[in-house]
PDB file of N, CA and C in Angstrom:
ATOM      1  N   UNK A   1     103.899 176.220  91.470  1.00  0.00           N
ATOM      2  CA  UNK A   1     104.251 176.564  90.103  1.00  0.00           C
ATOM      3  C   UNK A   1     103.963 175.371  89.196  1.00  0.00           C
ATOM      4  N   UNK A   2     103.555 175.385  87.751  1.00  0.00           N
ATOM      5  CA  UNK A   2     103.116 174.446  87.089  1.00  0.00           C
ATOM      6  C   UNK A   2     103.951 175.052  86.041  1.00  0.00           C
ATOM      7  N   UNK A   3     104.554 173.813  85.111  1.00  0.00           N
ATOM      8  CA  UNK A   3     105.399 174.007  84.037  1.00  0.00           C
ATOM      9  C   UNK A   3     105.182 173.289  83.316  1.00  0.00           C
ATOM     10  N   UNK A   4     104.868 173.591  81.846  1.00  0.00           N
ATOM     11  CA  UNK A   4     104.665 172.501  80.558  1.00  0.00           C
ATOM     12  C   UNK A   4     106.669 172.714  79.979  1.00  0.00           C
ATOM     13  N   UNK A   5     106.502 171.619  79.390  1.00  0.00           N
ATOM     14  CA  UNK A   5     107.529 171.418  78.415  1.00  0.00           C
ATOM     15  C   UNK A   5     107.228 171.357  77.131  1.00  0.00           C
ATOM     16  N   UNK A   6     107.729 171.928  75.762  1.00  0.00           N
ATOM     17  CA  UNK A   6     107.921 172.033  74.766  1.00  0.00           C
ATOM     18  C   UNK A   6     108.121 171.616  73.727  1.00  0.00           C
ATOM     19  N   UNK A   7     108.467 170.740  72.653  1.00  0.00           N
ATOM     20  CA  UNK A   7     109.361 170.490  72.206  1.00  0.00           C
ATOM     21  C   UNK A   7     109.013 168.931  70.729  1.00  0.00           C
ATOM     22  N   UNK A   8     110.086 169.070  70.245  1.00  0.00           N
ATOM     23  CA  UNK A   8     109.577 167.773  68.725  1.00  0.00           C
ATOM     24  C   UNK A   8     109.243 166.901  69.338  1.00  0.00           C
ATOM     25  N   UNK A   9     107.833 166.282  68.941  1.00  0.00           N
ATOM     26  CA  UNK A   9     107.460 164.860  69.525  1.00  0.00           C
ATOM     27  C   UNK A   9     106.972 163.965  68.167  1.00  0.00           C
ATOM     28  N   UNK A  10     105.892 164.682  67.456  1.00  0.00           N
ATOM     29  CA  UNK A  10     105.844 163.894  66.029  1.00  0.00           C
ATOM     30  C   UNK A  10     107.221 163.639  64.944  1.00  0.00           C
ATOM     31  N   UNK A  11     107.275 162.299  64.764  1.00  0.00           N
ATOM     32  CA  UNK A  11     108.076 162.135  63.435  1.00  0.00           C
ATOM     33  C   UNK A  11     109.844 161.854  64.802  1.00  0.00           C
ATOM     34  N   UNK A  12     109.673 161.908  65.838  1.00  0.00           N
ATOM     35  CA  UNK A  12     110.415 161.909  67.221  1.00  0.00           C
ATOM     36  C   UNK A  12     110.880 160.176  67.290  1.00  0.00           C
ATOM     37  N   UNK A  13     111.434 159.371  66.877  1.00  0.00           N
ATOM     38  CA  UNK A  13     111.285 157.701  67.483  1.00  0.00           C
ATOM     39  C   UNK A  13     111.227 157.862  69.553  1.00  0.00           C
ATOM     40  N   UNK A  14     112.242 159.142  69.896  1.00  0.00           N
ATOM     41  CA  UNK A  14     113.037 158.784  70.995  1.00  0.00           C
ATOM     42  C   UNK A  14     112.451 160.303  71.959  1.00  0.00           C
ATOM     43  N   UNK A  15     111.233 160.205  71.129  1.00  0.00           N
ATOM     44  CA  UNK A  15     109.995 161.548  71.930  1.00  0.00           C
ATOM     45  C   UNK A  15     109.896 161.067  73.213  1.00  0.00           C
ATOM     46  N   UNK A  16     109.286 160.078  73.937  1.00  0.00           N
ATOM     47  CA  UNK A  16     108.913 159.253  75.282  1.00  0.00           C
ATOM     48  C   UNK A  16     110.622 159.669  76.379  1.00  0.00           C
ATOM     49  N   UNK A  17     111.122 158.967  75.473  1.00  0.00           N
ATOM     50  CA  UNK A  17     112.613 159.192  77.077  1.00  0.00           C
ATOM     51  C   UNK A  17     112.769 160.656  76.516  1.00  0.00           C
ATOM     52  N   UNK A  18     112.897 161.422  75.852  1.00  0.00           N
ATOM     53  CA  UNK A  18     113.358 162.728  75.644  1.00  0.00           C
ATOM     54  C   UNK A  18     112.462 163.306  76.316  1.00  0.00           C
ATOM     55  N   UNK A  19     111.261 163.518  76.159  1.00  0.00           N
ATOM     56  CA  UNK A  19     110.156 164.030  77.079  1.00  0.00           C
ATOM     57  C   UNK A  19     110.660 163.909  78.520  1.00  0.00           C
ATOM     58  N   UNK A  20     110.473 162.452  79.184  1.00  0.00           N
ATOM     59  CA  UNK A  20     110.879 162.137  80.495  1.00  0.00           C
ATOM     60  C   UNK A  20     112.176 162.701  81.105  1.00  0.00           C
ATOM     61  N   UNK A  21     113.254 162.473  80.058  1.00  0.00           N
ATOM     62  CA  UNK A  21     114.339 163.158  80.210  1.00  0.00           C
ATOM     63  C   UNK A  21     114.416 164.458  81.083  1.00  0.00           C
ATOM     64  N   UNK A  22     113.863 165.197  79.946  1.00  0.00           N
ATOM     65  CA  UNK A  22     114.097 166.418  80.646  1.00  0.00           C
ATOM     66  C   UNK A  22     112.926 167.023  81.809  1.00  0.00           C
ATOM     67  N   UNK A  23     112.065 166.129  81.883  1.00  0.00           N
ATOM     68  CA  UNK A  23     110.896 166.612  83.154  1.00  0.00           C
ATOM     69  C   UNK A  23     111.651 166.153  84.322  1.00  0.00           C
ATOM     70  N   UNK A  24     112.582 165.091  84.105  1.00  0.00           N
ATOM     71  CA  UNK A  24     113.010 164.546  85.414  1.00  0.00           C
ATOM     72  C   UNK A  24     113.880 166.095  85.861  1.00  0.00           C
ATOM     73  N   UNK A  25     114.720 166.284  84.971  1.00  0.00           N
ATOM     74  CA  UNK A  25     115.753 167.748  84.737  1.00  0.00           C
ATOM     75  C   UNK A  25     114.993 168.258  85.473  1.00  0.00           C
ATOM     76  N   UNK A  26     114.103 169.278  84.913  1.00  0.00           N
ATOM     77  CA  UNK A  26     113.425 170.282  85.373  1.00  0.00           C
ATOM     78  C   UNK A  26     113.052 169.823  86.377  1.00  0.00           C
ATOM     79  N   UNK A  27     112.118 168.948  86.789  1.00  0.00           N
ATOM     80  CA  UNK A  27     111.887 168.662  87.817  1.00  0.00           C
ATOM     81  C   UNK A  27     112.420 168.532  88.981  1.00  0.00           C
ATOM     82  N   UNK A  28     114.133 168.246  89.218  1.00  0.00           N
ATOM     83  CA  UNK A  28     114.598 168.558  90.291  1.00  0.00           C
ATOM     84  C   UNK A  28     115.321 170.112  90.029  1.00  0.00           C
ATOM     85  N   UNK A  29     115.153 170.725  88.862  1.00  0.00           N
ATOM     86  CA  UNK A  29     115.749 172.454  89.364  1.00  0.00           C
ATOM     87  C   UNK A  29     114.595 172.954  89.906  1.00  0.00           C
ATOM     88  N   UNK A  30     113.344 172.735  90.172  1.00  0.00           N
ATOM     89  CA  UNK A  30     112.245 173.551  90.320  1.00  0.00           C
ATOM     90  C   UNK A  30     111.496 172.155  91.259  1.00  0.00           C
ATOM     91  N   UNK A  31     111.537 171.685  92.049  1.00  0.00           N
ATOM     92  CA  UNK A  31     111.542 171.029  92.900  1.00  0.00           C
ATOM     93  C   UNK A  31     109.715 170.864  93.548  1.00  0.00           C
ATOM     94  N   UNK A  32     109.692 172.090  93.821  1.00  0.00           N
ATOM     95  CA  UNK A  32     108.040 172.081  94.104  1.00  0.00           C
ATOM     96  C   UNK A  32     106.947 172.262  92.866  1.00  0.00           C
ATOM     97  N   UNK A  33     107.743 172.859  91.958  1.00  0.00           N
ATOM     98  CA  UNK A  33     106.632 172.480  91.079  1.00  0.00           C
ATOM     99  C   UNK A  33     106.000 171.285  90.308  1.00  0.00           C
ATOM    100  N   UNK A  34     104.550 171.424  89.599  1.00  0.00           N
ATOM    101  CA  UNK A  34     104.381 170.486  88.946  1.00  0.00           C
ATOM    102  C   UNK A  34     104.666 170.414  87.032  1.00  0.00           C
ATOM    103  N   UNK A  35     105.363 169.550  86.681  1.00  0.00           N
ATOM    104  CA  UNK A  35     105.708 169.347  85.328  1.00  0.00           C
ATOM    105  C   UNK A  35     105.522 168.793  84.642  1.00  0.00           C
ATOM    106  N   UNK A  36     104.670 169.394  83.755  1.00  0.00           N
ATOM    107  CA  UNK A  36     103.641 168.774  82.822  1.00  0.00           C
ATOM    108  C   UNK A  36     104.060 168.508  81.267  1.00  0.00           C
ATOM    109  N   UNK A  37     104.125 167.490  81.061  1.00  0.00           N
ATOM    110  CA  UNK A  37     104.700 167.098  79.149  1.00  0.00           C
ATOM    111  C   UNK A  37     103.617 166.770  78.861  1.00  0.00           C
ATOM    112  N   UNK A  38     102.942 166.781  77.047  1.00  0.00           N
ATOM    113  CA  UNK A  38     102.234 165.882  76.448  1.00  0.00           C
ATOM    114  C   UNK A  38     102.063 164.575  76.399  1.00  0.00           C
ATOM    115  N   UNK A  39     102.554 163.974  76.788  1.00  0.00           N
ATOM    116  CA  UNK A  39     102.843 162.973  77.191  1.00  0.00           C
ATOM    117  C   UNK A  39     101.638 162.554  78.283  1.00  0.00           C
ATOM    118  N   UNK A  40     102.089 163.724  79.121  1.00  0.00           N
ATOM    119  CA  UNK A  40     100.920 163.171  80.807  1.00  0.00           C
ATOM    120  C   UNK A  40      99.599 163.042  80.495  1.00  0.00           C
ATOM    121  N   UNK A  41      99.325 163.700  79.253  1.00  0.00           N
ATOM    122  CA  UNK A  41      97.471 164.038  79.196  1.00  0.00           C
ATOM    123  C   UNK A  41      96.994 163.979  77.816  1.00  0.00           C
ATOM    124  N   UNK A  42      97.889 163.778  76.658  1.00  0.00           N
ATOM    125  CA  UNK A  42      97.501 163.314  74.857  1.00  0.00           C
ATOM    126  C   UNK A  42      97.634 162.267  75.152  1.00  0.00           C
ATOM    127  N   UNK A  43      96.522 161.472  75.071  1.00  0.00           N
ATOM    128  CA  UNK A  43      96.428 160.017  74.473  1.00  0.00           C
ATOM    129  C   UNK A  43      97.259 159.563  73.364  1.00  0.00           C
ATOM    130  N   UNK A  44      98.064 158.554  73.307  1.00  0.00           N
ATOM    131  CA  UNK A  44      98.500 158.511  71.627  1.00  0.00           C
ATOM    132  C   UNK A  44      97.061 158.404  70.388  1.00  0.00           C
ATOM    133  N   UNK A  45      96.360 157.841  70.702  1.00  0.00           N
ATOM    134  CA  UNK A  45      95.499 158.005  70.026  1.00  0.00           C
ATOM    135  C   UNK A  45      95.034 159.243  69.163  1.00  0.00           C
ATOM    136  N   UNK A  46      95.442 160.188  69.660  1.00  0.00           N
ATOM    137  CA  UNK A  46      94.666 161.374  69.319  1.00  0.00           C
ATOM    138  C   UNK A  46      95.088 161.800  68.149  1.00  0.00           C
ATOM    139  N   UNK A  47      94.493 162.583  67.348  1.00  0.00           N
ATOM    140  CA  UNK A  47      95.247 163.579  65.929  1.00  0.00           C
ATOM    141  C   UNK A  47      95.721 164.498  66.191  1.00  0.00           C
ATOM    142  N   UNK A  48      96.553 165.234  65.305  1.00  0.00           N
ATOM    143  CA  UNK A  48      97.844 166.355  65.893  1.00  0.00           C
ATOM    144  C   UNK A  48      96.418 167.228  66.145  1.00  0.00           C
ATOM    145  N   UNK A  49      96.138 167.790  65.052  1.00  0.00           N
ATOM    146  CA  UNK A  49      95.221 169.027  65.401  1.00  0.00           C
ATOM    147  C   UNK A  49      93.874 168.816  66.796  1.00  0.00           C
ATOM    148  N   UNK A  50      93.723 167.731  67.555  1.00  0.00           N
ATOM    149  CA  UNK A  50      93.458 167.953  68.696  1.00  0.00           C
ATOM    150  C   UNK A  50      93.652 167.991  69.612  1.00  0.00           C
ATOM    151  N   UNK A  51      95.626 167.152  69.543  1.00  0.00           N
ATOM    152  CA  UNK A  51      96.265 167.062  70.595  1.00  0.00           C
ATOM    153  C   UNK A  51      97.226 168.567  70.755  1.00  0.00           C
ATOM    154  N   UNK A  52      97.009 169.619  69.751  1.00  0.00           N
ATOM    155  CA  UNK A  52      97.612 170.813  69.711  1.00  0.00           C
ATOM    156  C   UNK A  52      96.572 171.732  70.740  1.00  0.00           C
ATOM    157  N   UNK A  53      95.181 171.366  70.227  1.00  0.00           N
ATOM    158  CA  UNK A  53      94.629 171.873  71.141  1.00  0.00           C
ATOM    159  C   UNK A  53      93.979 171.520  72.590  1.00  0.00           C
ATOM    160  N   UNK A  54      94.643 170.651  72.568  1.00  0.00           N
ATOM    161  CA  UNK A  54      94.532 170.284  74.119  1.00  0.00           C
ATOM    162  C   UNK A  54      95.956 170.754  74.777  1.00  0.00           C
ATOM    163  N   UNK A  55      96.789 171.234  73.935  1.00  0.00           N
ATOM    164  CA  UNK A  55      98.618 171.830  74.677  1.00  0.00           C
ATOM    165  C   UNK A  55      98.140 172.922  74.738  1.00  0.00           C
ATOM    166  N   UNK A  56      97.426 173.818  73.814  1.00  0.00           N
ATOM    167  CA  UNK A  56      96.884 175.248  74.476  1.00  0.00           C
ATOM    168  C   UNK A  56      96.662 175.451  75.731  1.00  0.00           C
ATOM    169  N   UNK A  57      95.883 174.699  75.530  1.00  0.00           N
ATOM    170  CA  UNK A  57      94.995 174.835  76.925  1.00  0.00           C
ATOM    171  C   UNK A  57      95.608 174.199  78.258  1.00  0.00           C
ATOM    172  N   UNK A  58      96.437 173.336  77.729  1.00  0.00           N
ATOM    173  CA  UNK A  58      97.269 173.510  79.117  1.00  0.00           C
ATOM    174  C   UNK A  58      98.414 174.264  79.524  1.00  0.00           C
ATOM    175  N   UNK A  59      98.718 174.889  78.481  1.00  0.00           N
ATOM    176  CA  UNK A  59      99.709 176.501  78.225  1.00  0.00           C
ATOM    177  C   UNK A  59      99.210 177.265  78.950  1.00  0.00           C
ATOM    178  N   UNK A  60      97.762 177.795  78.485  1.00  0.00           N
ATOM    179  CA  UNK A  60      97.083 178.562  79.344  1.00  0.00           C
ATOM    180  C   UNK A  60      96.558 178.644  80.985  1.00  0.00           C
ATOM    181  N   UNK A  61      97.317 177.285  81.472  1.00  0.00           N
ATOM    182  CA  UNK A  61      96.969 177.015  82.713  1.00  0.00           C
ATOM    183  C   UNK A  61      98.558 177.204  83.716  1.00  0.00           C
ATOM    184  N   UNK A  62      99.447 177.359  82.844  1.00  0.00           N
ATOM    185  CA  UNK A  62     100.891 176.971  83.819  1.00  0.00           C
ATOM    186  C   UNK A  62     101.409 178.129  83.977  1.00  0.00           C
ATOM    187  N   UNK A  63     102.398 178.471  84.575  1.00  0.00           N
ATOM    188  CA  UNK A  63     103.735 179.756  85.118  1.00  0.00           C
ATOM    189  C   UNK A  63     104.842 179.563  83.757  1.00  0.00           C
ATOM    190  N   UNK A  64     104.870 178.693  83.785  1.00  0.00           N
ATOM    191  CA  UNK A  64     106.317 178.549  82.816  1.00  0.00           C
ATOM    192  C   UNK A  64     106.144 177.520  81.813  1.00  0.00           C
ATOM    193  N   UNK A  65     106.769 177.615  80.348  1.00  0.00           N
ATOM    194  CA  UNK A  65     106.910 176.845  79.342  1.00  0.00           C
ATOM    195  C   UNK A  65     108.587 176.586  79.466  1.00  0.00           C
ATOM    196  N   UNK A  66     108.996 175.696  79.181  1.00  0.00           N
ATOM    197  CA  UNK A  66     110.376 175.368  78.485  1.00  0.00           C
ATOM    198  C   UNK A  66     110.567 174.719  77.323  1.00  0.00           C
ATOM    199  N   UNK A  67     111.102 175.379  76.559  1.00  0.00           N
ATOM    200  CA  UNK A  67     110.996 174.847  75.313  1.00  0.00           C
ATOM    201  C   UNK A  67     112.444 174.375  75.103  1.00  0.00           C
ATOM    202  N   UNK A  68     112.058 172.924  74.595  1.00  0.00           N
ATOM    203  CA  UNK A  68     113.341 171.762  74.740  1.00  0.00           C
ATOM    204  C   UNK A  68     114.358 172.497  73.364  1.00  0.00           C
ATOM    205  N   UNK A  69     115.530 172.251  73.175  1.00  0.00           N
ATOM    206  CA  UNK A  69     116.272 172.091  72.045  1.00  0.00           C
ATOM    207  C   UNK A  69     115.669 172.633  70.168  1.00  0.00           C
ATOM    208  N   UNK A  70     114.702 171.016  70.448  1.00  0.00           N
ATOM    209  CA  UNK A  70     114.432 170.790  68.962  1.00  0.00           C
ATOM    210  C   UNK A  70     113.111 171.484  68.604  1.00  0.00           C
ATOM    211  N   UNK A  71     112.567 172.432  69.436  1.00  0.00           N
ATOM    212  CA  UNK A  71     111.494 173.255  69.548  1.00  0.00           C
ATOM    213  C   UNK A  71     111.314 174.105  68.277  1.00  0.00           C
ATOM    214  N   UNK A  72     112.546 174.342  67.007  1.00  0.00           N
ATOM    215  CA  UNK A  72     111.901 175.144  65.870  1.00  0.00           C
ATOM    216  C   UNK A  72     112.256 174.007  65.168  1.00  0.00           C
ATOM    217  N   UNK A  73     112.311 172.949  65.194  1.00  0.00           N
ATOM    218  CA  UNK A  73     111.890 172.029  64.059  1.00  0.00           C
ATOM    219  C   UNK A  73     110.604 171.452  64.456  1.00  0.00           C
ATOM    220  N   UNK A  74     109.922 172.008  65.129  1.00  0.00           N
ATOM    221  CA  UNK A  74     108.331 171.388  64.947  1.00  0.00           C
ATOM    222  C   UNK A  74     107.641 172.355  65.103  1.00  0.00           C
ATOM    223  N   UNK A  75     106.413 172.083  64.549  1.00  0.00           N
ATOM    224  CA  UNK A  75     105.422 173.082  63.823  1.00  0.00           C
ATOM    225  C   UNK A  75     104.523 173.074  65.233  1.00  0.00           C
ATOM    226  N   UNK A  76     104.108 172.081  65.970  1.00  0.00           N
ATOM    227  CA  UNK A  76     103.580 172.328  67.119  1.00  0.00           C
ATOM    228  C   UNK A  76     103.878 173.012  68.170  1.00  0.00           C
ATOM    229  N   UNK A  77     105.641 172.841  68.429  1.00  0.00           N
ATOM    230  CA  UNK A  77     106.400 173.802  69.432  1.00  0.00           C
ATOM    231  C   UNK A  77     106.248 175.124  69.159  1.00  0.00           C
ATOM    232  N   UNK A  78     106.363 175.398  67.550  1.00  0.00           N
ATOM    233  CA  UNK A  78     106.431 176.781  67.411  1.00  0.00           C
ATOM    234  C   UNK A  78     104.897 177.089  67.373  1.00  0.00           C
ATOM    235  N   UNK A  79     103.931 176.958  67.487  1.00  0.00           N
ATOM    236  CA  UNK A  79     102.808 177.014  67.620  1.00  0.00           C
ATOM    237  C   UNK A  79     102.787 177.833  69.118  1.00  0.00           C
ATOM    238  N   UNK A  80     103.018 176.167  70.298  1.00  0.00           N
ATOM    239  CA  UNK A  80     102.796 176.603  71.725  1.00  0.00           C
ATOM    240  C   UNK A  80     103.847 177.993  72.388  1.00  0.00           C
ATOM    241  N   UNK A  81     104.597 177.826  71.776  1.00  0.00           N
ATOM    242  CA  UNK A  81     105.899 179.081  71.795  1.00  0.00           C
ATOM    243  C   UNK A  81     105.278 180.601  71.533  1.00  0.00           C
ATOM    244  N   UNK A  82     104.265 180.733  70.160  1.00  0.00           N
ATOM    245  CA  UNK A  82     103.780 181.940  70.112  1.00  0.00           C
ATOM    246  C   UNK A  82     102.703 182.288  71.247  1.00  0.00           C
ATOM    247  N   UNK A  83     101.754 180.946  71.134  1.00  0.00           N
ATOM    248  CA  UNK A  83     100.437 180.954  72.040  1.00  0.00           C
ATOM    249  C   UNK A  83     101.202 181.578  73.350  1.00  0.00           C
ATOM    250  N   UNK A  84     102.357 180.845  73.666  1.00  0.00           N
ATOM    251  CA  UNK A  84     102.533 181.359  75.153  1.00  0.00           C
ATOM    252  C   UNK A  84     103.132 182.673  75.151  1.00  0.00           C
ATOM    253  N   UNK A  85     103.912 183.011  74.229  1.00  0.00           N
ATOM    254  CA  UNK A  85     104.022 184.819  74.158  1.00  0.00           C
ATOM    255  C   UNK A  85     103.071 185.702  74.043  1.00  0.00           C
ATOM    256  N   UNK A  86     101.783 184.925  73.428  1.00  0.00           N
ATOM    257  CA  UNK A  86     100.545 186.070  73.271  1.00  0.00           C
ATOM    258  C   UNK A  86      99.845 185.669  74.740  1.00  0.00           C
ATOM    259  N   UNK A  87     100.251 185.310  75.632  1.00  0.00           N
ATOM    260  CA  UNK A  87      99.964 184.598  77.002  1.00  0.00           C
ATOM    261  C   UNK A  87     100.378 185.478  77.880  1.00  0.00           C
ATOM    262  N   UNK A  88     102.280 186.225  77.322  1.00  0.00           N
ATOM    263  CA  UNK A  88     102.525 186.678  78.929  1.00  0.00           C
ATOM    264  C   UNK A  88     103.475 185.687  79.679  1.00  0.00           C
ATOM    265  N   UNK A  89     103.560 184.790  78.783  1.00  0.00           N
ATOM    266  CA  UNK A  89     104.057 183.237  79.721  1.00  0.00           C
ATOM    267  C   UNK A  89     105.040 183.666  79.625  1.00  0.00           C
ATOM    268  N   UNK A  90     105.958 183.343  81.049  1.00  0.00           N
ATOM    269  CA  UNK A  90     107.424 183.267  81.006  1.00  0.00           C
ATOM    270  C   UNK A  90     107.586 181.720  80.004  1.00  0.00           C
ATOM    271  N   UNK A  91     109.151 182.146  79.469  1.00  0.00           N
ATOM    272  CA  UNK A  91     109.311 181.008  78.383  1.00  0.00           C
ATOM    273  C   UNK A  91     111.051 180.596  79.014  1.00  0.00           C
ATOM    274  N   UNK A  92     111.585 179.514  78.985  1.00  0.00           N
ATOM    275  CA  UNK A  92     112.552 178.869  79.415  1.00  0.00           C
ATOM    276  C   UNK A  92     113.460 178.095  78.440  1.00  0.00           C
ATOM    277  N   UNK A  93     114.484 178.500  77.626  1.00  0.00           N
ATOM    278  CA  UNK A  93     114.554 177.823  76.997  1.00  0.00           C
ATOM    279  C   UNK A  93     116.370 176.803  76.953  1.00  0.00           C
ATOM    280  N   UNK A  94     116.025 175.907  77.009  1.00  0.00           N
ATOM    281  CA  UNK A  94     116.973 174.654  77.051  1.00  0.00           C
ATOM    282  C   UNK A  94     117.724 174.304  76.037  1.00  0.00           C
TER     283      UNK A  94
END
């Protein structure tokens, strides 16, 4: 099973441990799977609008989304949130 996580990272100071935070979480309720944040694969470097579309596409690759807390105060969460309903994706939310 492969699982992305969700959630406010721009405009975030405390995005990095919040991210980690909760992959560690998930990561031991779901034990064999793999859990994937933005974090693992956006460069900081990158601009929102390519690092949005590089979360598509790894939406489109996983079993499950969880979408953290602060997921409708960002415009990207609610982005990956629809993408993954027009997906089919089971959605998890925390």
């Amino acid at each position: 099973m492969k699982i992305y996580i969700a959630g406010k990272y721009t405009g975030d100071p405390q995005a990095t441990e919040k991210f980690r935070h909760y992959q560690n979480l998930i990561q031991r309720m779901f034990p064999q799977a793999t859990v994937i944040t933005p974090i693992d694969f956006v460069p900081s470097s990158t601009n929102w609008s390519e690092a949005i579309l590089m979360c598509l596409q790894m939406i489109a690759t996983v079993d499950l989304v969880v979408m953290l807390p602060d997921w409708v105060r960002s415009r990207g969460a609610r982005i990956e949130r629809e993408f993954a309903e027009g997906l089919n994706k089971r959605i998890l939310y925390v």
